[in-house]
Every structure is written in C-alpha cells, then in structure tokens.
Protein backbone atom coordinates (compact mmCIF):
# COMPACT_ATOMS: atom_id res chain seq x y z
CA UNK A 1 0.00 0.00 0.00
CA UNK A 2 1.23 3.30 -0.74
CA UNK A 3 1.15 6.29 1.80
CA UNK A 4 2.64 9.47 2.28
CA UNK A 5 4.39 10.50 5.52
CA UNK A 6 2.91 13.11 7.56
CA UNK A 7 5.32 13.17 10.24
CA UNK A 8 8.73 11.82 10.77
CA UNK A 9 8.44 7.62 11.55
CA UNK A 10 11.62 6.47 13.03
CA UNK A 11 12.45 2.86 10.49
CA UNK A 12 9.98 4.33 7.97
CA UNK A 13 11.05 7.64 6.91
CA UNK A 14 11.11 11.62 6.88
CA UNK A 15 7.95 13.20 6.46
CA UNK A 16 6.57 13.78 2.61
CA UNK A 17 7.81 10.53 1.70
CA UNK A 18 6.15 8.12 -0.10
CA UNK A 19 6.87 4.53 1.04
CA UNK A 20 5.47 1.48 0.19
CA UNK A 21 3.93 -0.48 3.09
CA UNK A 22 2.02 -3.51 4.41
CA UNK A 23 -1.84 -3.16 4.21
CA UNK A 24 -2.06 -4.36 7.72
CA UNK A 25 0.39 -1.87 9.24
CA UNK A 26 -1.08 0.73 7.22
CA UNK A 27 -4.35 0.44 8.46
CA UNK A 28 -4.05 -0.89 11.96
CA UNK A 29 -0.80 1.59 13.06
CA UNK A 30 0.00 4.29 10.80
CA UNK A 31 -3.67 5.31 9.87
CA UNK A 32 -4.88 5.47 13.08
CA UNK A 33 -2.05 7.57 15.05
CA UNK A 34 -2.67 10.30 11.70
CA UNK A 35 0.98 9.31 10.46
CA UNK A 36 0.37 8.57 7.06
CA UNK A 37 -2.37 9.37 4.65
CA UNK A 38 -3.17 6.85 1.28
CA UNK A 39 -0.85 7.96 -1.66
CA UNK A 40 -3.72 8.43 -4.13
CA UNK A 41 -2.70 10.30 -7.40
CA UNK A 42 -4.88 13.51 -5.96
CA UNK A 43 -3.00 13.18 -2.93
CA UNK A 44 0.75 12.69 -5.11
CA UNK A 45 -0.26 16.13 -6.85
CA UNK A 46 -0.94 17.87 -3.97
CA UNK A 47 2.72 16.67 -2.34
CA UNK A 48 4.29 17.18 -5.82
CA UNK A 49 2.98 21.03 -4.86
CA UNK A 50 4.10 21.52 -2.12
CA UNK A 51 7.55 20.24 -2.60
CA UNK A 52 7.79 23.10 -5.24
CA UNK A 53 6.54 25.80 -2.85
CA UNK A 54 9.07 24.63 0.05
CA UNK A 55 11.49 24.68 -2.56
CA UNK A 56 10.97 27.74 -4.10
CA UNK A 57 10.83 29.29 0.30
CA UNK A 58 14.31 27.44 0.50
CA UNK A 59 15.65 29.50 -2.42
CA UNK A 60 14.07 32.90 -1.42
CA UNK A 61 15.47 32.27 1.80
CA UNK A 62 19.45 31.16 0.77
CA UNK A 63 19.27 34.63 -0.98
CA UNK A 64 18.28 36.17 1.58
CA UNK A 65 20.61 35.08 4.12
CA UNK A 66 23.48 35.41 1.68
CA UNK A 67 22.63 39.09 1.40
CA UNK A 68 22.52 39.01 5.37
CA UNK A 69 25.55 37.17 5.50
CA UNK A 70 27.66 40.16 3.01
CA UNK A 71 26.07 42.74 5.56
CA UNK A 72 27.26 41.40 8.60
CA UNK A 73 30.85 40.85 6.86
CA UNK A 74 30.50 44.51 5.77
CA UNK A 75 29.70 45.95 9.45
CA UNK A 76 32.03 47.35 11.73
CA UNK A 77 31.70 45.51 15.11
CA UNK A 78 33.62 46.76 18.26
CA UNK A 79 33.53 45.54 21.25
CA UNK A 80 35.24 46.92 24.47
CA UNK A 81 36.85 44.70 27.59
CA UNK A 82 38.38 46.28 30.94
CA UNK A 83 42.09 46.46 31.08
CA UNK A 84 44.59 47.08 33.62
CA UNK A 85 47.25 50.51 33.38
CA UNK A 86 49.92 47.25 32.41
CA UNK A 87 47.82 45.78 29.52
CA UNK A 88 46.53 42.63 31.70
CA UNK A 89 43.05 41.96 30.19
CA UNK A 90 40.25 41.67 32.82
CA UNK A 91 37.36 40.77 30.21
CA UNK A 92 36.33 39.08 27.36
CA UNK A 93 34.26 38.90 24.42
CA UNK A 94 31.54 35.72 24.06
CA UNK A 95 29.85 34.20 21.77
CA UNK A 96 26.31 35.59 23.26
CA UNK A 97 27.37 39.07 23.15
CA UNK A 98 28.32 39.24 19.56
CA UNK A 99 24.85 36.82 18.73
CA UNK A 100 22.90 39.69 20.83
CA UNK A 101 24.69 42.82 19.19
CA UNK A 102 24.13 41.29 15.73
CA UNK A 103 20.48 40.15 16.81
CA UNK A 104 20.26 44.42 17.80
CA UNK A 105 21.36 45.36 14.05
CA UNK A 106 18.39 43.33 12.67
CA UNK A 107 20.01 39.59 12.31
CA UNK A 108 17.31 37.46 13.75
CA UNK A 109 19.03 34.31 14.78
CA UNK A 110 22.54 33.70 14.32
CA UNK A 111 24.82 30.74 15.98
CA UNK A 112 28.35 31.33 16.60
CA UNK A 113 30.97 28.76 17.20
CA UNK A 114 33.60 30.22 19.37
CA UNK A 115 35.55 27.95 20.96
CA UNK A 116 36.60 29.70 24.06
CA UNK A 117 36.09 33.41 24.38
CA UNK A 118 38.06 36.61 22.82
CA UNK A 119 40.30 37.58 25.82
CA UNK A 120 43.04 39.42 23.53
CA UNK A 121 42.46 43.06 22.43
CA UNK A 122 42.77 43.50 17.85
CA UNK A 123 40.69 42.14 15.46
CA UNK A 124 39.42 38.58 14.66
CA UNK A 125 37.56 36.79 12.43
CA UNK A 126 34.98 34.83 13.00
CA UNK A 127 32.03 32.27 11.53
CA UNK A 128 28.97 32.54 11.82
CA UNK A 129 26.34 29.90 10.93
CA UNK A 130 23.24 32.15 9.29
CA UNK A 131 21.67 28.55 8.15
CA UNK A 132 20.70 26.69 5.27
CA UNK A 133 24.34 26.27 4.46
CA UNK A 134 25.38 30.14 4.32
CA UNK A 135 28.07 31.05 6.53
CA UNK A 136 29.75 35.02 7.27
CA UNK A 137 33.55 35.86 8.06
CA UNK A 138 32.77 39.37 9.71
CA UNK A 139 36.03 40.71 11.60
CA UNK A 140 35.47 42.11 14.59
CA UNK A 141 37.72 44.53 16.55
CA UNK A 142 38.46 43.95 20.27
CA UNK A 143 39.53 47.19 22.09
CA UNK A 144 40.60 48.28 25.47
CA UNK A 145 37.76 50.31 27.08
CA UNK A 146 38.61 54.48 27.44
C-alpha cells in the first residue's frame, strides 16, 4: 500500500515521503495515530505542490541570508573589555554578546561557534552559521575600554 508521511516515523522515513507499506500496518498503526495518509494520485499532486513551494521558500530564503551574510561581513563591530594601566586583560568577548549585538542590528538568529572566548584586544575573524548552508567571516575589533 502506498502512503505518504505526515510526520517523521523512526524505520519508515522523513515526512513527505512516499513509502510502500504492508496493508495491515497501514491500516491498523499508521492510519490510526494520523501518520500517514493513502498515496492516491490527488494526494501525489498535492505533495508534488508543495515540494515546489518549500522549494521555491528554501531558495528565497538562501538569498536572503546570503545578502545578510555580506552585511554582517560589511559591518564594523567593536567591542570593548576592561584592562589594567599594564595591559593585563580583565574581560572578554563571548559568543552571546556578539549573537545579541548582531540580533540588535536586525540579524534574527545567528549561531556562533567560538571555541573559548576573545580575551586578547585587535581584530578577529569569526564564523557565523546564518543557516541553510550560508556562513559570514565578519572581523570584529576587540579594544581596550577608554
């Protein structure tokens, strides 16, 4: 029997799938719990539609993000930590502050992947993961605060 996945079904598949199935586990598990509805052809068009409208959402939205991510590259980000009258650093710079000034400028989500945080004043480059595979290389500068 042929169905279409409504949700996610862990040894089955992702959901919009069409698998091929057993009549019986069709109709006593998978219809019942709302999992899967029958793969008739009215049922294949619709999914075939909607795969083109995520699609075409996907590729509105790579654009998009890869105009955010030449933005961000293009800003000028500073960011200020304490130091002592000998140049001993008494700060740093974390991921979460840079995610909430960039989240200030407009940039809805962002996730950064520092490793430890900035605790050395000059500029550095960073990544950060905008999603859907696009990635910006802004370089931001670390100062001593006046």
């Amino acid at each position: 029997m042929r169905v279409i996945l409504l949700e996610d079904v862990k040894g089955l598949g992702k959901k919009h799938d069409v698998k091929e199935v057993p009549p019986g586990y069709a109709r006593n598990f998978l219809l019942p719990k709302k999992l899967v509805e029958l793969g008739t052809e009215k049922a294949l068009l619709g999914l075939r539609k909607l795969k083109g409208e995520v699609e075409e959402r996907k590729k509105f939205l790579r654009i998009k993000l890869e105009s955010d991510a030449k933005t961000i590259e293009s800003l000028n980000l500073e960011f200020f930590i304490k130091t002592g009258e000998k140049g001993e650093i008494f700060g740093s710079v974390a991921a979460k502050e840079i995610e909430a000034t960039l989240r200030d400028r407009g940039f809805g989500e962002t996730k950064m992947s520092l490793d430890y945080p900035i605790k050395s004043l000059g500029e550095h480059k960073l990544e950060i993961n905008l999603g859907e595979g696009v990635k910006a290389h802004p370089i931001i500068k670390v100062r001593s605060r006046p």
